[in-house]
C-alpha atoms as a PDB file:
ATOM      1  CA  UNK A   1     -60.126 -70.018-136.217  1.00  0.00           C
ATOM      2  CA  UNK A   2     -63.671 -70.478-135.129  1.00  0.00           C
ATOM      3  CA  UNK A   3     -66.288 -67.839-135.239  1.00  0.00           C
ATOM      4  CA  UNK A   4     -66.814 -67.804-131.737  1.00  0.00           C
ATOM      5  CA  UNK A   5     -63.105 -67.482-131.274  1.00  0.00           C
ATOM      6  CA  UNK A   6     -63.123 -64.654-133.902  1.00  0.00           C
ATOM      7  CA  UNK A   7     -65.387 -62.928-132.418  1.00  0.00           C
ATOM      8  CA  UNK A   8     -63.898 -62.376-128.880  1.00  0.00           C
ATOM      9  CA  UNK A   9     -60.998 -61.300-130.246  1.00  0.00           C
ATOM     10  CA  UNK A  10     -62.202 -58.673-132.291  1.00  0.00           C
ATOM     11  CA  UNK A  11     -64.348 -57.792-129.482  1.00  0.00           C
ATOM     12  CA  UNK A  12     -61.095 -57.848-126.830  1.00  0.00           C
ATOM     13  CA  UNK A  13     -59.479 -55.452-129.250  1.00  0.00           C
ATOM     14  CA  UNK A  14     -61.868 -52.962-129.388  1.00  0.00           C
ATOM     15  CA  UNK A  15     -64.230 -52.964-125.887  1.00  0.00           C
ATOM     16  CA  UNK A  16     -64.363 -52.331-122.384  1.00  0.00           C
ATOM     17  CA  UNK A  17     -64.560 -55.107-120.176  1.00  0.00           C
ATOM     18  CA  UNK A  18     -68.537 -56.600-120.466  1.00  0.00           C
ATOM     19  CA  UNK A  19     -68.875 -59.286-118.029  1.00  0.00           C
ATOM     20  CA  UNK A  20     -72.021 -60.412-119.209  1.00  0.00           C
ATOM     21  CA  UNK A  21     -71.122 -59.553-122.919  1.00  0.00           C
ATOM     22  CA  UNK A  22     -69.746 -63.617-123.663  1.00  0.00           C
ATOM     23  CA  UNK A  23     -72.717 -65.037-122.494  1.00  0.00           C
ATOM     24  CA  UNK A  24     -75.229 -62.760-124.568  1.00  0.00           C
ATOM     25  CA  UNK A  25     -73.269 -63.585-128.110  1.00  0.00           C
ATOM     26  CA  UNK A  26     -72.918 -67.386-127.087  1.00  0.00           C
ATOM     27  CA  UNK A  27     -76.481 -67.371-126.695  1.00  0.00           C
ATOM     28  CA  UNK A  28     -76.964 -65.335-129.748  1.00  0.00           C
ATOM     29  CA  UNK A  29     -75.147 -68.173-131.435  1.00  0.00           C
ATOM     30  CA  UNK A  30     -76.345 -71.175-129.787  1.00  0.00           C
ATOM     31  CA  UNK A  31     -79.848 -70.232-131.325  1.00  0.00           C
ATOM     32  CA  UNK A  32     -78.098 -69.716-134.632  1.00  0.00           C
ATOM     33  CA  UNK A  33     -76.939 -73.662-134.227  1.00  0.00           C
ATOM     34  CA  UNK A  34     -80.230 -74.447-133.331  1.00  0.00           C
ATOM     35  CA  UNK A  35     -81.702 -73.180-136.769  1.00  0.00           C
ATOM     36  CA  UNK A  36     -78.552 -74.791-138.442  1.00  0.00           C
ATOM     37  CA  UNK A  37     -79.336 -78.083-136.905  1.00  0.00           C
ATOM     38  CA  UNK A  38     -82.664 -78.586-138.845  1.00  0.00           C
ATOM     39  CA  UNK A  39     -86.291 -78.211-137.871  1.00  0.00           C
ATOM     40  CA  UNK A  40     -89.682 -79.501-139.276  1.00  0.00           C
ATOM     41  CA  UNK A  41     -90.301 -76.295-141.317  1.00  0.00           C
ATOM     42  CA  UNK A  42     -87.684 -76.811-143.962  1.00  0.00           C
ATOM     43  CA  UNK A  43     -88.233 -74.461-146.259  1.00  0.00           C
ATOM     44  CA  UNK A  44     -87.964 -71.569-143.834  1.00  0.00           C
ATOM     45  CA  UNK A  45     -84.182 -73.271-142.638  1.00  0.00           C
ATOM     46  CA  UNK A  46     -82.359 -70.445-144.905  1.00  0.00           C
ATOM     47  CA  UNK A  47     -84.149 -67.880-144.434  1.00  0.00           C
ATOM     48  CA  UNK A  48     -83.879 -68.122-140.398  1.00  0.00           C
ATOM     49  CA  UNK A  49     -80.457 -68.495-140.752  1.00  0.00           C
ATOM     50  CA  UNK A  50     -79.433 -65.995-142.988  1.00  0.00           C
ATOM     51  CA  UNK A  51     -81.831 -63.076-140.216  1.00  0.00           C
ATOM     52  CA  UNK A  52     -79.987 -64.896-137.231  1.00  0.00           C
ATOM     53  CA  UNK A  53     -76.221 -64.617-138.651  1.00  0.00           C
ATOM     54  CA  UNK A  54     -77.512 -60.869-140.493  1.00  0.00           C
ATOM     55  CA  UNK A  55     -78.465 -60.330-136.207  1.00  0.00           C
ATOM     56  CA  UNK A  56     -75.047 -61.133-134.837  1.00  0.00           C
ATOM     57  CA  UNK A  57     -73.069 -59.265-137.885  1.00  0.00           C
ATOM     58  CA  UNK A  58     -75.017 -56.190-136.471  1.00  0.00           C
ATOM     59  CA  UNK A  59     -74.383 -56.815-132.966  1.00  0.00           C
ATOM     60  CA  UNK A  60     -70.880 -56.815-133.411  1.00  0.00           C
ATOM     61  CA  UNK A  61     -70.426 -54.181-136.040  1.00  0.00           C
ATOM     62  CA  UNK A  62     -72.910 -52.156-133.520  1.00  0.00           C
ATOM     63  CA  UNK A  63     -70.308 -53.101-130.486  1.00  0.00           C
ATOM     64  CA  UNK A  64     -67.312 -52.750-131.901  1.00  0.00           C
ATOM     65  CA  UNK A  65     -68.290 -49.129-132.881  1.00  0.00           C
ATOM     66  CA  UNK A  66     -69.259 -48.511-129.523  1.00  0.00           C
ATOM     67  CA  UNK A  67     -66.334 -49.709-128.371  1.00  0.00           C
ATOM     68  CA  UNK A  68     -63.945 -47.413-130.376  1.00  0.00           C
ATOM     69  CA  UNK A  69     -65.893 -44.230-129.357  1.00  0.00           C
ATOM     70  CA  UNK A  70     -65.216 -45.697-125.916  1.00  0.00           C
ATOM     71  CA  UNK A  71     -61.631 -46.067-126.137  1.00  0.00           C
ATOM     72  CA  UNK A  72     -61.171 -42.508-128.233  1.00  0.00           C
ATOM     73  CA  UNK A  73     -63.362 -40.718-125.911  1.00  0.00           C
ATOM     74  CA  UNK A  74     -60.852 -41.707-122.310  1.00  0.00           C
ATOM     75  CA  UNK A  75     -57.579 -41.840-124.609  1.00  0.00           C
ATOM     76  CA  UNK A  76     -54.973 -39.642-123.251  1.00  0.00           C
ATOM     77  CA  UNK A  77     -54.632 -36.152-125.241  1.00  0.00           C
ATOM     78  CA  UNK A  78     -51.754 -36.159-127.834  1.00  0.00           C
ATOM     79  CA  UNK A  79     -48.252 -35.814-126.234  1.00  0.00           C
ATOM     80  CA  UNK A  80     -47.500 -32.147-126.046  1.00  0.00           C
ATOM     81  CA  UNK A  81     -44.457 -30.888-127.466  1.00  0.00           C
ATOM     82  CA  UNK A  82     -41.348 -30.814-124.996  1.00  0.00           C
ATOM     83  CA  UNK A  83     -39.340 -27.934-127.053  1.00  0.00           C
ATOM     84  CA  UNK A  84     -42.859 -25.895-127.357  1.00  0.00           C
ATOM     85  CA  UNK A  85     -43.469 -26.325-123.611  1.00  0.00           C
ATOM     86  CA  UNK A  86     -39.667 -25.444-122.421  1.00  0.00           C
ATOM     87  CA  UNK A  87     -40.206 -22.073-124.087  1.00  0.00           C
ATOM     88  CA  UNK A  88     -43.212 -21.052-122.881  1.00  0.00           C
ATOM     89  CA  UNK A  89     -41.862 -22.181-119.467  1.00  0.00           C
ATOM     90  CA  UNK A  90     -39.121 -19.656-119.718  1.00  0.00           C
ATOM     91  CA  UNK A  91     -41.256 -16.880-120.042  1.00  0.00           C
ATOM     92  CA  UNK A  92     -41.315 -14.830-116.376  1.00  0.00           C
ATOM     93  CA  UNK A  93     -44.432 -14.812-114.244  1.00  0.00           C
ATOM     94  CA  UNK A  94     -46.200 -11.538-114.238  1.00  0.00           C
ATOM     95  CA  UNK A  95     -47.999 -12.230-111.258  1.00  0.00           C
ATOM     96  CA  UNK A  96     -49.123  -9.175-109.221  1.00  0.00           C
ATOM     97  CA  UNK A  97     -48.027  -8.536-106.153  1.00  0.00           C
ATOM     98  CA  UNK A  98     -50.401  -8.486-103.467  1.00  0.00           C
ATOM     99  CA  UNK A  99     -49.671  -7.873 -99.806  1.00  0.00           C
ATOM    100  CA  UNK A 100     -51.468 -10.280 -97.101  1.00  0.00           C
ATOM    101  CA  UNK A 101     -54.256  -8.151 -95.664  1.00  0.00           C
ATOM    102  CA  UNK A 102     -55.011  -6.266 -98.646  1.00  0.00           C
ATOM    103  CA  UNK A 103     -58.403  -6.707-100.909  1.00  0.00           C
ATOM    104  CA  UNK A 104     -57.812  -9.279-103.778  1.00  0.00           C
ATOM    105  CA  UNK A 105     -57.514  -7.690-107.244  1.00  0.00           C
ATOM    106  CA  UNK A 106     -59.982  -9.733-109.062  1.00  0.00           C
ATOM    107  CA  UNK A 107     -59.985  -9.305-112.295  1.00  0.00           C
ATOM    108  CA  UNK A 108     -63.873  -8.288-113.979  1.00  0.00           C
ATOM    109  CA  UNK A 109     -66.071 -10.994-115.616  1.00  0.00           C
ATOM    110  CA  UNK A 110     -66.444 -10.152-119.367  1.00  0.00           C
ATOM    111  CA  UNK A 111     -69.427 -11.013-121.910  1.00  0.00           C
ATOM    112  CA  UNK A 112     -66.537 -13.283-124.052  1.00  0.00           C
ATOM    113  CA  UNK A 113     -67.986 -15.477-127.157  1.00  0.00           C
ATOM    114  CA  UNK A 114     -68.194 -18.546-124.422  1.00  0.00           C
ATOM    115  CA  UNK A 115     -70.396 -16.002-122.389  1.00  0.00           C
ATOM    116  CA  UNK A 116     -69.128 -14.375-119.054  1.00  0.00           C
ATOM    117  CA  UNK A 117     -65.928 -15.392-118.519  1.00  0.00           C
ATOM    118  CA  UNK A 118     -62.470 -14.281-117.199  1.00  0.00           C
ATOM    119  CA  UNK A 119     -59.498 -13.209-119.583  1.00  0.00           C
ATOM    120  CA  UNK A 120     -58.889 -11.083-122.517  1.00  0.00           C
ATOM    121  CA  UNK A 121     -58.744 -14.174-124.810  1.00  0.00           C
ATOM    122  CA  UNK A 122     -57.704 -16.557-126.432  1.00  0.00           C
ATOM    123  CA  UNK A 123     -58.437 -18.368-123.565  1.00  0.00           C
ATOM    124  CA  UNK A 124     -61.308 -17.384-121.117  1.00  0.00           C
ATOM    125  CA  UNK A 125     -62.049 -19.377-117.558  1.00  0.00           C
ATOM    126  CA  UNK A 126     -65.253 -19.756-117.637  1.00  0.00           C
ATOM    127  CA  UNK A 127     -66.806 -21.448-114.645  1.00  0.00           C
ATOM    128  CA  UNK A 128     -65.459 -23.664-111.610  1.00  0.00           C
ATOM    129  CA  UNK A 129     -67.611 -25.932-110.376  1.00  0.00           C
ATOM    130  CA  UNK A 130     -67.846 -29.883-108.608  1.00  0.00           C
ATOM    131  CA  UNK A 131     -65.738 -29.076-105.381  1.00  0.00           C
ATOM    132  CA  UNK A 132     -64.675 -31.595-103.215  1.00  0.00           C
ATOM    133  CA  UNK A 133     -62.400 -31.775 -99.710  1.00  0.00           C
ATOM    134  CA  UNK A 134     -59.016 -33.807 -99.349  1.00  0.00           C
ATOM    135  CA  UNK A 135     -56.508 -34.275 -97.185  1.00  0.00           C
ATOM    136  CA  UNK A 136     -54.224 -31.600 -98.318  1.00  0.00           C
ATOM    137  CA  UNK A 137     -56.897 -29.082 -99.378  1.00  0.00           C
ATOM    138  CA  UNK A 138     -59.919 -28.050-101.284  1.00  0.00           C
ATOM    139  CA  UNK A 139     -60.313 -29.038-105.246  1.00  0.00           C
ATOM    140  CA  UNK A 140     -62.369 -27.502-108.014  1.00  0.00           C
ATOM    141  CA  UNK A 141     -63.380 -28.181-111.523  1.00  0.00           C
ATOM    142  CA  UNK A 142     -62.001 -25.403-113.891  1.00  0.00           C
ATOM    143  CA  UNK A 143     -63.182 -25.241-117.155  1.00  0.00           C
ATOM    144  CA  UNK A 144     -62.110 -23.142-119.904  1.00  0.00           C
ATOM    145  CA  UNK A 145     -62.712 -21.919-123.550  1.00  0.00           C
ATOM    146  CA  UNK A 146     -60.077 -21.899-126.274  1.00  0.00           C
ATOM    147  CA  UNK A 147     -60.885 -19.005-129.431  1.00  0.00           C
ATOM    148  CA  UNK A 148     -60.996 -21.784-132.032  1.00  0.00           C
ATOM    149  CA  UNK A 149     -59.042 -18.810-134.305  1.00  0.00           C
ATOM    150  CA  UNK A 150     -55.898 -19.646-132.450  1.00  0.00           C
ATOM    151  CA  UNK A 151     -53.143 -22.150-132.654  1.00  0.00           C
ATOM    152  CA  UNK A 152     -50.327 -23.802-130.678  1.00  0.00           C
ATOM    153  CA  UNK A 153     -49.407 -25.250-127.223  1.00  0.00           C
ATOM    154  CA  UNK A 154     -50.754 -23.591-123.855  1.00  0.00           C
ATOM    155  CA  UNK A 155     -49.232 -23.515-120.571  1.00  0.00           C
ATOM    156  CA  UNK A 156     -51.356 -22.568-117.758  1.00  0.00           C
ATOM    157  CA  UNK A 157     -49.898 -21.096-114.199  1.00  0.00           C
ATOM    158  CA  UNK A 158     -51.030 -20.143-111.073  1.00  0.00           C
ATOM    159  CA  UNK A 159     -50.243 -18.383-107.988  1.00  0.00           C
ATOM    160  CA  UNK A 160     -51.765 -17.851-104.338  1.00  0.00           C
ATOM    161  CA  UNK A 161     -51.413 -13.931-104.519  1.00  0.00           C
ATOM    162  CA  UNK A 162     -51.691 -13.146-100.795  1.00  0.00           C
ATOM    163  CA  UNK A 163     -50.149 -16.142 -98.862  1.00  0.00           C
ATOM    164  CA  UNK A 164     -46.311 -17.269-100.593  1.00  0.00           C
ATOM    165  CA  UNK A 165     -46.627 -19.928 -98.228  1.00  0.00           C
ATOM    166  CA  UNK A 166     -49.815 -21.997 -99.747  1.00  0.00           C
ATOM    167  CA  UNK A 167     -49.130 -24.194-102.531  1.00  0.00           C
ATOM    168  CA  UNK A 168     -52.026 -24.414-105.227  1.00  0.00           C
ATOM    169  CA  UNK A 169     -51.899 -27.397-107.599  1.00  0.00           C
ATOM    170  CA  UNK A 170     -53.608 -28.688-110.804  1.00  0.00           C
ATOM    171  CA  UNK A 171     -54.714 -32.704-110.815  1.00  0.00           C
ATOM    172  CA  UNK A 172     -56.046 -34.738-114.027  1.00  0.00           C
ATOM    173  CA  UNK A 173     -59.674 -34.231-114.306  1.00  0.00           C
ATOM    174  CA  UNK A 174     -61.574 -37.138-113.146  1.00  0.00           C
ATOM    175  CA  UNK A 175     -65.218 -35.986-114.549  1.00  0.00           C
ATOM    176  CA  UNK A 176     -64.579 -36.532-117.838  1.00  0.00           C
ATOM    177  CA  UNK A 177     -61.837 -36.493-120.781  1.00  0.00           C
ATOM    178  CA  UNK A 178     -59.985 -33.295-121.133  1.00  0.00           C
ATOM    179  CA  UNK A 179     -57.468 -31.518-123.923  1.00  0.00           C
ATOM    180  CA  UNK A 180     -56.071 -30.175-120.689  1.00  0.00           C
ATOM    181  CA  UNK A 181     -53.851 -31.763-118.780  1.00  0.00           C
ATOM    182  CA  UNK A 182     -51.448 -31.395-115.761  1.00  0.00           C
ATOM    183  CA  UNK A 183     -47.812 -31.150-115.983  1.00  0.00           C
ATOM    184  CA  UNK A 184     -44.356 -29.784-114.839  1.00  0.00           C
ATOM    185  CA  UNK A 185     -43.462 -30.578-111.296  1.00  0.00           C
ATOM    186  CA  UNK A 186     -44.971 -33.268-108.791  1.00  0.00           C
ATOM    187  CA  UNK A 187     -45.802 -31.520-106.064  1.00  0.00           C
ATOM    188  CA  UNK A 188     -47.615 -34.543-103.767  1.00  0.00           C
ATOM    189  CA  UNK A 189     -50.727 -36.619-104.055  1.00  0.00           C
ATOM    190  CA  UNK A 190     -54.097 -35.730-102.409  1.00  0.00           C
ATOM    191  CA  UNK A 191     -57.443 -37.879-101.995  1.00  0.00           C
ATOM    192  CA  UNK A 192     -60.773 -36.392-103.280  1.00  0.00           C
ATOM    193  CA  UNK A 193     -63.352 -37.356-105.778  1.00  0.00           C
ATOM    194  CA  UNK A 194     -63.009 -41.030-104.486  1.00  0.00           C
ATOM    195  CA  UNK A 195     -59.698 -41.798-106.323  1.00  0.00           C
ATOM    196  CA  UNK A 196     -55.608 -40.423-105.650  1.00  0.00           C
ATOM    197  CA  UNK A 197     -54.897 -37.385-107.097  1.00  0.00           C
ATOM    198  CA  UNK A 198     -51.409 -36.342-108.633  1.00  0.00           C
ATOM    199  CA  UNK A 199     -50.929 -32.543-107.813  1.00  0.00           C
ATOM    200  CA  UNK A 200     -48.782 -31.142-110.651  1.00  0.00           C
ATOM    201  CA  UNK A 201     -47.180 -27.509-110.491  1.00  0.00           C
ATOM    202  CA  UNK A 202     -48.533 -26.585-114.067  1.00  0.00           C
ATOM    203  CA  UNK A 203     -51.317 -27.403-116.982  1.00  0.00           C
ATOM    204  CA  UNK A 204     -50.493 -27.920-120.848  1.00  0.00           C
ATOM    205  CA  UNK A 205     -52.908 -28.778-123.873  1.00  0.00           C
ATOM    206  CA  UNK A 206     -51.339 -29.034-127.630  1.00  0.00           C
ATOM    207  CA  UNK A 207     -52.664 -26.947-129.883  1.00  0.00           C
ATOM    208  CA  UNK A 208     -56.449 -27.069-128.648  1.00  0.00           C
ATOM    209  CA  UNK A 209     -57.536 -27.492-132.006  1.00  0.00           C
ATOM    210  CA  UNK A 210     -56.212 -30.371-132.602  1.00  0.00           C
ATOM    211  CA  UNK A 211     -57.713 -32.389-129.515  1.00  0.00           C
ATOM    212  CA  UNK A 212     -61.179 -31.880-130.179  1.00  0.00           C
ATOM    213  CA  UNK A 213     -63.121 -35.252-128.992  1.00  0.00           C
ATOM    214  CA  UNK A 214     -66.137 -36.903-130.636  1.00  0.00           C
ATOM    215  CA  UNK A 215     -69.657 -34.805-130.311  1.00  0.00           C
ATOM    216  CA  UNK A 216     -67.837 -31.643-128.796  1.00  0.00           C
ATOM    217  CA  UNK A 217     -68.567 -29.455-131.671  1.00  0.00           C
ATOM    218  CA  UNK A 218     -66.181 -26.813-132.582  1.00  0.00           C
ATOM    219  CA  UNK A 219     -64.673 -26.008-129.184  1.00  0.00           C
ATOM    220  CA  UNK A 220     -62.388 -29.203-127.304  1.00  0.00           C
ATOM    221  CA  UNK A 221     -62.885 -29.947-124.059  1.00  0.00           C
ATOM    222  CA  UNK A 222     -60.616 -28.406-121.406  1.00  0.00           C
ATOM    223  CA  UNK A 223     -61.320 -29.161-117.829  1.00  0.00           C
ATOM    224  CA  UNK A 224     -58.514 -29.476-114.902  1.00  0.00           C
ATOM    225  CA  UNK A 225     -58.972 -29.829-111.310  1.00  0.00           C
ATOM    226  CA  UNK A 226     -57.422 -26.734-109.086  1.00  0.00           C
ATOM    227  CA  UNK A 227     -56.541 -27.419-105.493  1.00  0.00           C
ATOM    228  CA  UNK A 228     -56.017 -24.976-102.808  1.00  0.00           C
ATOM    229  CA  UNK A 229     -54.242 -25.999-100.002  1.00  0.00           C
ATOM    230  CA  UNK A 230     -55.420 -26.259 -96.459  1.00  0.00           C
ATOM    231  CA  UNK A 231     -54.677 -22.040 -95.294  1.00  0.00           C
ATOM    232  CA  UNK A 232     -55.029 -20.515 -99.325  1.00  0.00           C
ATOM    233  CA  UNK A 233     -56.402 -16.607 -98.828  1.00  0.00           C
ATOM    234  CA  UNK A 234     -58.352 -18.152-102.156  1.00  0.00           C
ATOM    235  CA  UNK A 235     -56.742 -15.408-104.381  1.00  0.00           C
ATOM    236  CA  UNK A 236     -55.384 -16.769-106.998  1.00  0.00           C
ATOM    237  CA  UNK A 237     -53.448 -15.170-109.858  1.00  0.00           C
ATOM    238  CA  UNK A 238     -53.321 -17.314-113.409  1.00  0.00           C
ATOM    239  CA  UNK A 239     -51.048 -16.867-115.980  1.00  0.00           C
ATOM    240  CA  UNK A 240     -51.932 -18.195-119.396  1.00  0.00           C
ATOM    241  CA  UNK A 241     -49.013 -18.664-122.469  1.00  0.00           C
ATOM    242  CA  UNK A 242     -49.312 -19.439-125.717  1.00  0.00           C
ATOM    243  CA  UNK A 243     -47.498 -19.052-129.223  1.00  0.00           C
ATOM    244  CA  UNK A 244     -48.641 -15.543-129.592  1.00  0.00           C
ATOM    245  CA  UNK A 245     -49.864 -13.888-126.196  1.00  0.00           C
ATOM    246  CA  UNK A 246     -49.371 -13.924-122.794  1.00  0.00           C
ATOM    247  CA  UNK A 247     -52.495 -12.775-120.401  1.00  0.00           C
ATOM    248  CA  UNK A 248     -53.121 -12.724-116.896  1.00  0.00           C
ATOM    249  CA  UNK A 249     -55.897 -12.587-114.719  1.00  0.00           C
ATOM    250  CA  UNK A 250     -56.907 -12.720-110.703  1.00  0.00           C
ATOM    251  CA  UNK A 251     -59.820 -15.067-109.660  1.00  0.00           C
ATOM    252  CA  UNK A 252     -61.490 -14.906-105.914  1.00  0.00           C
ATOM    253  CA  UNK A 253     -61.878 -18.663-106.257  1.00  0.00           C
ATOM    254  CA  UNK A 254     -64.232 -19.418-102.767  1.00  0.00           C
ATOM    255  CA  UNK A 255     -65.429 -22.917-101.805  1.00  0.00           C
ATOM    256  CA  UNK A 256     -68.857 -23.644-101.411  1.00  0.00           C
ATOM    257  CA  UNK A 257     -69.597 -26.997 -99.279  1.00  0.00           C
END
């Protein structure tokens, strides 16, 4: 096998699609031919070589790396465990019950480790944020916090408290990679955020720990989209199991356009 050849496959294996990336190496190469093919400075022949083929080793040792964090960083999170998941599904909803015209029982914002946040822990919502109209309804960015002390598989509900008849939804987060994903029932599909959007009755990471992706620190990344269909009073109950713990909370989650 050629070099040339050798090299595009490596690089096939390991990168996302360049369009100009062929061109750049064959170049790279043709001027290592060049120097190969003799010139009238002899005695600098070897030395020119050996900086040109020392430049391509590093350009591909430099893309293939790239590459890799490329293909780590928008792999799908590890496969979460279907016996795990079954049991926290059978735990009952402790939603509260709120009648239609009453005032929404939001729960208070707490000064958590992540900062103010929702939740008694392990798990805190911390923010929503990047909300965008479909079809269907209104979407929002949740993101979340995970006490790094804890362990195991967690299964995220939610509820519209004050209207039985609005469905609420989570959808695979489309800013960015995410230890949280959607899961249990398909409830429908929704455009927003320029792309189709599966809307899922539930959200499930493994064990957060476990899915932590490169330059995140100690904490993993858990983002999911929430969407609130077309009607929701916007009061929406979550219920958060894991291993250990069960807590609930109630969020006044308002768009802002």
């Amino acid at each position: 096998m050629s070099l040339k050849a050798e090299i595009r496959e490596a690089l096939d294996e390991e990168l996302p699609r360049a369009p100009t990336l062929e061109s750049d190496l064959s170049a790279v190469l043709a001027d290592l031919r060049s120097h190969r093919s003799g010139t009238p400075h002899r005695r600098f022949r070897a030395p020119l070589t050996l900086i040109a083929a020392g430049l391509v080793i590093a350009l591909i040792g430099g893309l293939i790396l790239v590459g890799r964090y490329w293909r780590d960083l928008n792999s799908p999170p590890q496969t979460v465990n279907q016996t795990e998941l079954k049991n926290l599904e059978s735990r009952p909803g402790l939603f509260p019950t709120v009648s239609p015209g009453a005032e929404c029982p939001a729960s208070p914002l707490q000064l958590q480790v992540p900062g103010l946040a929702y939740g008694d822990g392990p798990m805190f919502l911390t923010s929503a944020d990047s909300w965008a109209r479909g079809g269907w309804g209104d979407w929002v960015q949740l993101n979340f916090a995970f006490d790094p002390g804890s362990h195991g598989p967690i299964l995220l509900r939610i509820r519209d408290l004050k209207n039985a008849q609005s469905m609420v939804a989570f959808a695979q987060n489309p800013l960015g990679p995410s230890a949280l994903i959607p899961a249990g029932r398909v409830l429908g599909t929704d455009h927003a955020y320029d792309r189709e959007l599966q809307m899922r009755s539930e959200a499930v990471a493994q064990d957060p720990r476990q899915t932590l992706l490169p330059n995140q620190g100690p904490r993993p990344s858990l983002r999911v989209l929430l969407g609130l269909q077309t009607g929701s009073s916007h009061c929406i109950g979550f219920q958060i199991d894991g291993p250990m713990f069960t807590e609930n909370f109630v969020v006044p989650v308002t768009p802002y356009f």
